[in-house]
N, C-alpha and C. Protein backbone atom coordinates (compact mmCIF):
# COMPACT_ATOMS: atom_id res chain seq x y z
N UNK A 1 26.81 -44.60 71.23
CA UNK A 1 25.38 -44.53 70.90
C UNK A 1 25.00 -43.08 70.61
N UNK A 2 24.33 -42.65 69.47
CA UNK A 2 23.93 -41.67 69.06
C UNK A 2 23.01 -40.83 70.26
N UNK A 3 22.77 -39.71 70.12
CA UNK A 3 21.63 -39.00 71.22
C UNK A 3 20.60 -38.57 70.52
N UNK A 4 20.58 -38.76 69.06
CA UNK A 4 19.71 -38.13 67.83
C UNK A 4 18.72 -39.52 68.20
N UNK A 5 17.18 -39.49 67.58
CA UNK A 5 16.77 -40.82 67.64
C UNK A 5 15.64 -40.08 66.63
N UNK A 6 15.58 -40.85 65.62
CA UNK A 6 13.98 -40.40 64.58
C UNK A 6 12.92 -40.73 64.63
N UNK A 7 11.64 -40.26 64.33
CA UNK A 7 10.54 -41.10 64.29
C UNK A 7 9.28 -40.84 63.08
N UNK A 8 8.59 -41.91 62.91
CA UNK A 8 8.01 -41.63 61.86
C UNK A 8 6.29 -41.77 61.87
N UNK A 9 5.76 -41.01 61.98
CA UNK A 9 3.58 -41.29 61.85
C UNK A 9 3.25 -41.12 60.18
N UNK A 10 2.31 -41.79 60.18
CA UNK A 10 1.25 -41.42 59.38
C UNK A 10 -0.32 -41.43 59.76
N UNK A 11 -1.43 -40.85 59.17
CA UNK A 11 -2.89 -40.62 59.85
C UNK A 11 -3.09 -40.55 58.33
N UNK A 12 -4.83 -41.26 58.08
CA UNK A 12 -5.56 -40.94 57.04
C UNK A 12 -7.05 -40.39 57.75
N UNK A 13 -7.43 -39.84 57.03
CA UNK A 13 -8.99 -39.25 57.90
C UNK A 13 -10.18 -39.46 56.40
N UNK A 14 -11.01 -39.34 56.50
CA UNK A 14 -11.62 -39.99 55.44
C UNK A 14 -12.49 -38.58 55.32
N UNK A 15 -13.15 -37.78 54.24
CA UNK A 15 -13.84 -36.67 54.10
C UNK A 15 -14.96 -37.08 53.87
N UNK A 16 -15.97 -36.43 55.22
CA UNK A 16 -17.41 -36.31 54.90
C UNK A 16 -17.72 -35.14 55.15
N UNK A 17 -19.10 -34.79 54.24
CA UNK A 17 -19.92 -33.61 55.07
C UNK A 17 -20.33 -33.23 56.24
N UNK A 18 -20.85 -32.34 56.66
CA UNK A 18 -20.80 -31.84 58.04
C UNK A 18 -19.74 -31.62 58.79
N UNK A 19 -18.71 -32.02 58.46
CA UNK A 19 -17.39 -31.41 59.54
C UNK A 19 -16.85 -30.69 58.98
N UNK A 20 -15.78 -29.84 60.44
CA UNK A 20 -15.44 -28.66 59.67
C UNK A 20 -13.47 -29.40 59.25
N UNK A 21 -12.90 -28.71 58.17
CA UNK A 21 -11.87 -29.63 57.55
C UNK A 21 -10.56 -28.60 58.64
N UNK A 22 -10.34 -29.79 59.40
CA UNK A 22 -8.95 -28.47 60.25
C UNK A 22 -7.78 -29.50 60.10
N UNK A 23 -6.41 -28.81 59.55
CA UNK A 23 -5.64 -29.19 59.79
C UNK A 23 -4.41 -28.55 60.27
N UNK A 24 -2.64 -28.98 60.71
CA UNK A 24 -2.44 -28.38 61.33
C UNK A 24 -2.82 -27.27 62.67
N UNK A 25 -4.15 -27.50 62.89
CA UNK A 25 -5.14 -26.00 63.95
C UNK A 25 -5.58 -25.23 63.04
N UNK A 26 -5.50 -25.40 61.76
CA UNK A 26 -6.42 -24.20 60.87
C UNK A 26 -7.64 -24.75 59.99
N UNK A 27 -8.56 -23.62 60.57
CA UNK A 27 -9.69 -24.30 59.75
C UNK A 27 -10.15 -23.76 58.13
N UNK A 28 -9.72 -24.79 57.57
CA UNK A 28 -9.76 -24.27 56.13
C UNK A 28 -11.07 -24.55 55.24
N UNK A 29 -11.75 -23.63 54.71
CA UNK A 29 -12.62 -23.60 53.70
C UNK A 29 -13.05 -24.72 52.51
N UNK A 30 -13.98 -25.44 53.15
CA UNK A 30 -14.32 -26.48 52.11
C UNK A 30 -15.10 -27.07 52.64
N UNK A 31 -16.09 -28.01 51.47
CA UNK A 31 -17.24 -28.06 51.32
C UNK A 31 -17.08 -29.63 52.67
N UNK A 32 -16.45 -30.41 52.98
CA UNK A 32 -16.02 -31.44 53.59
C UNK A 32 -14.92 -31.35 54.78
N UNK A 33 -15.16 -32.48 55.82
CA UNK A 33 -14.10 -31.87 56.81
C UNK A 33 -13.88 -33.47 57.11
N UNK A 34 -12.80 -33.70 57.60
CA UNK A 34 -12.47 -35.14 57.90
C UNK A 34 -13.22 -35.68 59.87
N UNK A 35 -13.73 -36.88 59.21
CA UNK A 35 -14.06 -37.24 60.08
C UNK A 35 -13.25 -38.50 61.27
N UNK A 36 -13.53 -38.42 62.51
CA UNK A 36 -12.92 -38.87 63.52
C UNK A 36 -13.76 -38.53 65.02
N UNK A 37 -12.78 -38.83 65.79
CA UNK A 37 -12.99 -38.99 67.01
C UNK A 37 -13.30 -37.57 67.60
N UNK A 38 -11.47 -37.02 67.19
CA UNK A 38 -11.32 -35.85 68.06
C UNK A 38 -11.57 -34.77 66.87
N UNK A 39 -10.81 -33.88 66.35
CA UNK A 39 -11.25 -33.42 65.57
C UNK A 39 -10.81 -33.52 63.89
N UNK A 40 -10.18 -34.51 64.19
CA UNK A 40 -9.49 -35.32 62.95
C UNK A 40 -8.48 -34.73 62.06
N UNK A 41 -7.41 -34.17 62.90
CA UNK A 41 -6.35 -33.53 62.32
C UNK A 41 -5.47 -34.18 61.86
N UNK A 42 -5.40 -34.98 61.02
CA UNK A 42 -4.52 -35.95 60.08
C UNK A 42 -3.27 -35.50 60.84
N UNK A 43 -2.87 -34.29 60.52
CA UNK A 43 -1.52 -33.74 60.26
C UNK A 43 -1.10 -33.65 61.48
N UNK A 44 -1.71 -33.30 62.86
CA UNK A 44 -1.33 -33.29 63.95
C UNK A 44 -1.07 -34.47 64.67
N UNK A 45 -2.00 -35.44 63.96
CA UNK A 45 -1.83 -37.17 64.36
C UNK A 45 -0.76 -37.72 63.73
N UNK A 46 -0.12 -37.31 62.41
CA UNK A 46 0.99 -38.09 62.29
C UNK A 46 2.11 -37.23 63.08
N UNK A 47 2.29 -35.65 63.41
CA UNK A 47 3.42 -35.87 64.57
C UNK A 47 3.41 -36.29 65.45
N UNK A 48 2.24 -36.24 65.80
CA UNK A 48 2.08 -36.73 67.16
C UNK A 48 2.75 -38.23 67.11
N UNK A 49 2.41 -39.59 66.42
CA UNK A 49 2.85 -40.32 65.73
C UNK A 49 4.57 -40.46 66.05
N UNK A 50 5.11 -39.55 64.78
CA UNK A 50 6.24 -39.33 64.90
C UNK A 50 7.20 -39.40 65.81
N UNK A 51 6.66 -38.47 67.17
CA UNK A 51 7.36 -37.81 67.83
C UNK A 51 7.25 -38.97 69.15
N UNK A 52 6.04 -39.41 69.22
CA UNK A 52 6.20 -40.84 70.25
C UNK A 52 7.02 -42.07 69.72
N UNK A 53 6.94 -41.76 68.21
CA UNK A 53 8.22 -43.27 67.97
C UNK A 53 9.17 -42.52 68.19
N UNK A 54 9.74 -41.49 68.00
CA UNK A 54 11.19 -41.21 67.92
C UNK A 54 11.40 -41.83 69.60
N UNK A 55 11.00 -41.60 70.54
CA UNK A 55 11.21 -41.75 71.78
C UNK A 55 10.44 -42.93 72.29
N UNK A 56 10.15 -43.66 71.18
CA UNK A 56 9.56 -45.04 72.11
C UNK A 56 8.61 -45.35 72.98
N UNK A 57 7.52 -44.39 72.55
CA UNK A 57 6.63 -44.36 73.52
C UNK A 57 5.47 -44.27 72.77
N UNK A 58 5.37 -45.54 72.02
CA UNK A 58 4.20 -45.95 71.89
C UNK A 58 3.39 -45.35 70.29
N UNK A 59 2.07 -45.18 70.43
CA UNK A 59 1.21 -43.83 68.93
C UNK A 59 0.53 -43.69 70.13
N UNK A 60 -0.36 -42.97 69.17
CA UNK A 60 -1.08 -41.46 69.53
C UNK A 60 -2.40 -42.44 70.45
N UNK A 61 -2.60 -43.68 69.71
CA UNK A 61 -4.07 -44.30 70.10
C UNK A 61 -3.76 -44.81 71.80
N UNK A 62 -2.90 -45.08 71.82
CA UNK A 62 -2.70 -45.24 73.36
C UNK A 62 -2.50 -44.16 74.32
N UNK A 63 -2.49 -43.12 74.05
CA UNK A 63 -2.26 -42.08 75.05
C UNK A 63 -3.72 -41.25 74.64
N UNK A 64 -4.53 -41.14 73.25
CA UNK A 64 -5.67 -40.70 73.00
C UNK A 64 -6.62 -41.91 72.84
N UNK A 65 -7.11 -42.83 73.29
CA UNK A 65 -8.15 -43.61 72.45
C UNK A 65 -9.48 -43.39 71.82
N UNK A 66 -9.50 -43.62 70.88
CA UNK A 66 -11.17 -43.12 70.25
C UNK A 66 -12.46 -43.45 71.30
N UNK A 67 -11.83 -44.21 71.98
CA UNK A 67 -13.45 -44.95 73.26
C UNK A 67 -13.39 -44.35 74.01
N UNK A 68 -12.34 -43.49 74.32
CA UNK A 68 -12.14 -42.42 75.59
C UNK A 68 -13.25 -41.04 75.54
N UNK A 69 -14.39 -40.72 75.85
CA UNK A 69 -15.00 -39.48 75.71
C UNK A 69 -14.48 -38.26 75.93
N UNK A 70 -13.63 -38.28 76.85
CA UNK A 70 -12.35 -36.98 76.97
C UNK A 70 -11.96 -36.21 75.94
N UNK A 71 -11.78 -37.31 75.15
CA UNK A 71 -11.16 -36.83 73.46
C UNK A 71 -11.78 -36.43 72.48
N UNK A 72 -13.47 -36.51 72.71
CA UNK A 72 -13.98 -36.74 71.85
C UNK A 72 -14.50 -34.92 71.35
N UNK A 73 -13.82 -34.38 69.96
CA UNK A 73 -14.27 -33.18 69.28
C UNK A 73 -12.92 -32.51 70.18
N UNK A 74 -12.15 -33.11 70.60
CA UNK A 74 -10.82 -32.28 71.22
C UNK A 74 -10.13 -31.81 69.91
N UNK A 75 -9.04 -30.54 69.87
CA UNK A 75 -8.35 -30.18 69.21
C UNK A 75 -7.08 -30.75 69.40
N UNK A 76 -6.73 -31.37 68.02
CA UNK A 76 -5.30 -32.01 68.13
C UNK A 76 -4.23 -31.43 68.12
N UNK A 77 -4.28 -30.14 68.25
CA UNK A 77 -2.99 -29.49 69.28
C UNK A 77 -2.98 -29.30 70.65
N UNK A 78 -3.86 -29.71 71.08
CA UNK A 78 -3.71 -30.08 72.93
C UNK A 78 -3.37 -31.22 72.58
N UNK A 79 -3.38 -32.48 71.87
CA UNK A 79 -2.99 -33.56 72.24
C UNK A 79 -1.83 -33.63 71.50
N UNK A 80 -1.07 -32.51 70.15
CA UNK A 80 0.23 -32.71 70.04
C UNK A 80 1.04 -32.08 71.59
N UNK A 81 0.63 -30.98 72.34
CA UNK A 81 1.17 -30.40 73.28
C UNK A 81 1.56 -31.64 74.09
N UNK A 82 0.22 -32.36 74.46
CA UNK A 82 0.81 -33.01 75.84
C UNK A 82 1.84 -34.41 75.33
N UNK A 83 1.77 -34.37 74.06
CA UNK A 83 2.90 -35.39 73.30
C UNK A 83 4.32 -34.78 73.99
N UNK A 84 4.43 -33.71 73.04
CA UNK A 84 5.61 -32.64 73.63
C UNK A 84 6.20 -32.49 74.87
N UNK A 85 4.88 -33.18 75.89
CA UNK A 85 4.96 -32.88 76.97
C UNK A 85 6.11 -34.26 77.44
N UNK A 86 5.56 -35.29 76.62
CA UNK A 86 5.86 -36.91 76.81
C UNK A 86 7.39 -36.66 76.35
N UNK A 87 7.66 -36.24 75.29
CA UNK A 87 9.22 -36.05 74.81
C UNK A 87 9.90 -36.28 75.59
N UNK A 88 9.32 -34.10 76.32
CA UNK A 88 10.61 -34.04 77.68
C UNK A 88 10.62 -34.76 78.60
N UNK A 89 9.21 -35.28 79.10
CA UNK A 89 9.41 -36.51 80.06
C UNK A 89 10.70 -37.93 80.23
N UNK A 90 10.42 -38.20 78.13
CA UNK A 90 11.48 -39.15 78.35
C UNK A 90 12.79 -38.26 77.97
N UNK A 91 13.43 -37.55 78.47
CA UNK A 91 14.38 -37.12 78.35
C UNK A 91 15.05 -36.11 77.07
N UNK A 92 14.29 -36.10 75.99
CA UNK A 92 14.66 -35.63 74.64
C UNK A 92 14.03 -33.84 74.66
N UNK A 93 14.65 -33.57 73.82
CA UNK A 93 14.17 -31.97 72.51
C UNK A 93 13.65 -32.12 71.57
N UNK A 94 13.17 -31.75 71.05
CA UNK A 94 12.31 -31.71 69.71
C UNK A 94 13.53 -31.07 68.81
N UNK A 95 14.17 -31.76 67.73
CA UNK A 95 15.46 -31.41 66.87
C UNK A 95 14.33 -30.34 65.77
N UNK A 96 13.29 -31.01 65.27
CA UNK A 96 13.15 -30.84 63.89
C UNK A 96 12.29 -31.37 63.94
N UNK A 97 10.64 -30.89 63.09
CA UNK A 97 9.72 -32.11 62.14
C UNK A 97 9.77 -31.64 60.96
N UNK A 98 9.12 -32.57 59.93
CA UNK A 98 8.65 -32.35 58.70
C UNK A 98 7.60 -33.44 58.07
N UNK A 99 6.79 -32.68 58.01
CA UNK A 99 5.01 -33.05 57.56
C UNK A 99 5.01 -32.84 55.82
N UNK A 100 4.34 -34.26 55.45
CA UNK A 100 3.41 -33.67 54.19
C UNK A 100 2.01 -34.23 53.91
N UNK A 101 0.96 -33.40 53.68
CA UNK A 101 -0.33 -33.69 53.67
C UNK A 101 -0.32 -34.00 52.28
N UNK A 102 -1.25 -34.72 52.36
CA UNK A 102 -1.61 -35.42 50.25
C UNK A 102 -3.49 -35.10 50.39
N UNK A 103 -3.67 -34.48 49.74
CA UNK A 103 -4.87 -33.90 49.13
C UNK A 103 -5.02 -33.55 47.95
N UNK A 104 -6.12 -33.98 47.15
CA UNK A 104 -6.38 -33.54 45.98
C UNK A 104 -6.58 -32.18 45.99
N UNK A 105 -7.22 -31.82 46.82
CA UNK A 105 -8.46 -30.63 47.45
C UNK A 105 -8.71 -30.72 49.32
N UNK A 106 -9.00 -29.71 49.18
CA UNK A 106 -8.65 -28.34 48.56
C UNK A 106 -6.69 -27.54 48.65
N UNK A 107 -6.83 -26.56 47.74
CA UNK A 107 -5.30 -26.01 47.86
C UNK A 107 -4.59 -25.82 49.52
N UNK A 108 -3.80 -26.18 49.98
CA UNK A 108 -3.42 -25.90 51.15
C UNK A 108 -2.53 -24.80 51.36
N UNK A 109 -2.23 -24.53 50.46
CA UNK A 109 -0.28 -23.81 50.73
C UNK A 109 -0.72 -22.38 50.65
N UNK A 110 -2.28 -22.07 51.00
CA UNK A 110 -1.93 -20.44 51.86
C UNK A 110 -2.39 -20.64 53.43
N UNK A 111 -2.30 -22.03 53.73
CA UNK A 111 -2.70 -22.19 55.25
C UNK A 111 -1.64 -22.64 56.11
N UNK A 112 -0.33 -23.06 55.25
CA UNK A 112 0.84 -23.73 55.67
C UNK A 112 1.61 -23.05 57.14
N UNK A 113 1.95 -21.57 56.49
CA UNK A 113 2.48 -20.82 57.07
C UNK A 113 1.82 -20.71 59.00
N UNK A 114 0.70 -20.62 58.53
CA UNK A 114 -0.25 -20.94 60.01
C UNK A 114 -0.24 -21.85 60.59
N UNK A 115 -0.40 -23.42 60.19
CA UNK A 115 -0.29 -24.57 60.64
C UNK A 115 1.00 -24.83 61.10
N UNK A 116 2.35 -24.12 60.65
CA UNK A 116 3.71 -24.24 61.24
C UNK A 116 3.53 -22.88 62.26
N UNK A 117 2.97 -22.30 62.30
CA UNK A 117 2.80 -21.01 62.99
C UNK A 117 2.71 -22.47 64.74
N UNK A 118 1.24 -22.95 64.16
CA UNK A 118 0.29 -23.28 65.24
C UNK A 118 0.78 -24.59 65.74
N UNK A 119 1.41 -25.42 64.77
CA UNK A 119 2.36 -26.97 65.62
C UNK A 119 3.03 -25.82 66.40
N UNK A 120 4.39 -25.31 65.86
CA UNK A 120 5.87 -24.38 66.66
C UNK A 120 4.88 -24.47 68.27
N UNK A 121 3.81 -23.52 68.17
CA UNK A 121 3.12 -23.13 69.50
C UNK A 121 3.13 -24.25 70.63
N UNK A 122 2.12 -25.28 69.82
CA UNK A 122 2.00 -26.62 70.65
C UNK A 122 3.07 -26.86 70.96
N UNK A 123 4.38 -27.07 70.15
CA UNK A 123 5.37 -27.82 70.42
C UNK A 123 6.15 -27.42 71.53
N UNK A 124 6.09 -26.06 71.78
CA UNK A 124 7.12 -25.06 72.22
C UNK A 124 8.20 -25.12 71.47
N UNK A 125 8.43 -24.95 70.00
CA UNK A 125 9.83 -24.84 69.93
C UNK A 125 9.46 -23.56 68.74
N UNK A 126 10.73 -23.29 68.01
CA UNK A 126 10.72 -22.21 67.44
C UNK A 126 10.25 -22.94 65.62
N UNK A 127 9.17 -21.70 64.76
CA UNK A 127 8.91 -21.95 63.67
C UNK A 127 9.68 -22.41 62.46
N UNK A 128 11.34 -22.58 62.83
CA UNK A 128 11.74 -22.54 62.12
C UNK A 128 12.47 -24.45 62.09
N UNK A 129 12.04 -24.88 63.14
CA UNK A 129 12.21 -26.28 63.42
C UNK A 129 10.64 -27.08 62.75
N UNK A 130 9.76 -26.45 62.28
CA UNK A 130 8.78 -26.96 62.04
C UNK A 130 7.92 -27.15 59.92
N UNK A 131 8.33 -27.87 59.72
CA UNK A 131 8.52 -28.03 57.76
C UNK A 131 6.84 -28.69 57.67
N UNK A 132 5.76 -27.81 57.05
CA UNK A 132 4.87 -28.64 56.61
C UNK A 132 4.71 -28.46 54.82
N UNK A 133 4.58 -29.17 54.30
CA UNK A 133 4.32 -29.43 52.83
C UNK A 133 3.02 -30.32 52.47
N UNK A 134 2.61 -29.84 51.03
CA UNK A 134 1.28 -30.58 50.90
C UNK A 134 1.90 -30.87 49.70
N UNK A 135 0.98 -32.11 48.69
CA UNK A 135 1.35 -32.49 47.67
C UNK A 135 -0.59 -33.01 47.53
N UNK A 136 -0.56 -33.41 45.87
CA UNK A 136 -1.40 -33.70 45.48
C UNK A 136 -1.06 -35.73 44.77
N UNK A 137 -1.91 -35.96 44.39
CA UNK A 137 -1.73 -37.90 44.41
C UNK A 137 -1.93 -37.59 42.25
N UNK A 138 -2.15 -36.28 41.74
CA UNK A 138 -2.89 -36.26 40.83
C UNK A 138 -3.61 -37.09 40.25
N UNK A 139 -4.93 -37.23 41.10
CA UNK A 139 -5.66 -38.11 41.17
C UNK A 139 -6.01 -39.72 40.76
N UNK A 140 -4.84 -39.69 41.83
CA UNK A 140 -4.86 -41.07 42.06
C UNK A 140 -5.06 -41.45 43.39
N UNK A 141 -5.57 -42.99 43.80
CA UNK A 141 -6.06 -43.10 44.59
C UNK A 141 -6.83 -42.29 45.71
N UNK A 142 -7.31 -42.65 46.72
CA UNK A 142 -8.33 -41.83 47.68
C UNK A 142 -7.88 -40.35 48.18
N UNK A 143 -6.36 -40.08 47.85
CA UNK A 143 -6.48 -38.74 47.88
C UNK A 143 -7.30 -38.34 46.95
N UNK A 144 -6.92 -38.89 45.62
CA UNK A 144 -7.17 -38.27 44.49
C UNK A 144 -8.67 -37.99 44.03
N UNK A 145 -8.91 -39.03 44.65
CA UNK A 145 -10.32 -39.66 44.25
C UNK A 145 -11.33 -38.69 45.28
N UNK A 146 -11.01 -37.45 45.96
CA UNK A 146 -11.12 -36.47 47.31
C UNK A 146 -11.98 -37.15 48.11
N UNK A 147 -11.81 -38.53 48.45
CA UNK A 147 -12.36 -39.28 49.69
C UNK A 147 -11.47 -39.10 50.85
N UNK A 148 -10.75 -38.97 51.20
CA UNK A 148 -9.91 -39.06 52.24
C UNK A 148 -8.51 -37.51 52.10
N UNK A 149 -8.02 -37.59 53.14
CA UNK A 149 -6.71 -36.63 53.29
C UNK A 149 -6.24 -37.07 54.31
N UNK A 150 -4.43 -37.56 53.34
CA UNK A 150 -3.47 -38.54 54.41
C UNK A 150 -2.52 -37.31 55.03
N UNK A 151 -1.71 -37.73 55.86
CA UNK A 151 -0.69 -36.92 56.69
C UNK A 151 0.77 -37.80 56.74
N UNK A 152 1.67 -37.46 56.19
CA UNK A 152 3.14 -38.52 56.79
C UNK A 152 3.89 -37.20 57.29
N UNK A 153 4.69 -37.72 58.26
CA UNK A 153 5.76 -37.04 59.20
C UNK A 153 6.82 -37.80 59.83
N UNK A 154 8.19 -37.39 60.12
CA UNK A 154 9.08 -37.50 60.22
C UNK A 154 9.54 -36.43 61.37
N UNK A 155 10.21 -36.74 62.98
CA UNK A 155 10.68 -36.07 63.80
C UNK A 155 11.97 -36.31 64.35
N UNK A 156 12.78 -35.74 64.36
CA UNK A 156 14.15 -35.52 65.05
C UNK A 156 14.23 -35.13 66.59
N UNK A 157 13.99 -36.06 67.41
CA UNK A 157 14.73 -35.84 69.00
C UNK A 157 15.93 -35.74 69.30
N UNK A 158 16.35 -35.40 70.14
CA UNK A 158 17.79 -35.23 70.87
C UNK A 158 18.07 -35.65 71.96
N UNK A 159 18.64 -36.22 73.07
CA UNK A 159 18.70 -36.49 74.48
C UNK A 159 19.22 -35.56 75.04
N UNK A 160 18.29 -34.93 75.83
CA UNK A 160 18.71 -33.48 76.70
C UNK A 160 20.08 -34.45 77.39
């Protein structure tokens, strides 16, 4: 039996006015911010995602629920941390992630570097285990259409 085990999230957040647009932990410039519970970090919700399937433990909505007030306007790098936290619990390392956000808008890729800066942190592991990429839908569907901004991710555990 292998000790590698993968896992896979995705998160869509839908863009309205009045919020501020954070992803990865960075708050980026634009006229719209995705709305949610906590603070609607697409990108932090699909590792988070990820990293509980790789290890079988469940998504993000059961360990965060939207009805829970605890959560509510929380930053989703305390709740990728205490994911991280769940890993080592069940026995694993964090091998590797890799994220890609789909947005029409706004440009992401001078905030990238930060958002892998700011998962690495949460995660405890080093920046160089941490891949985020953005892509555009060229306008197609609700990316395209700048109603929404999706998140997919992919994580690599290990069994300590």
């Amino acid at each position: 039996m292998s000790s590698f085990r993968i896992g896979n999230g995705y998160d869509v957040h839908r863009l309205v006015e009045g919020r501020k647009l954070i992803l990865g932990g960075v708050d980026i410039p634009h006229h719209k911010g995705l709305d949610g519970h906590s603070d609607a970090d697409a990108l932090c919700h699909a590792l988070c995602d990820a990293l509980l399937g790789a290890v079988g433990a469940g998504d993000i909505g059961h360990y965060f629920p939207d009805t829970d007030p605890q959560w509510k306007g929380i930053s989703s790098l305390v709740l990728l941390e205490k994911v991280g936290r769940v890993v080592k619990e069940q026995g694993y390392k964090i091998s590797n992630t890799d994220a890609t956000l789909i947005a029409q808008q706004p440009k992401l890729a001078p905030y990238i570097d930060k958002m892998k800066q700011n998962i690495a942190k949460a995660l405890a592991i080093g920046p160089a285990q941490v891949n985020v990429k953005a892509t555009t839908t060229e306008k197609l569907g609700f990316p395209g259409r700048e109603e929404g901004i999706a998140a997919d991710a992919v994580a690599l555990v290990e069994k300590i």
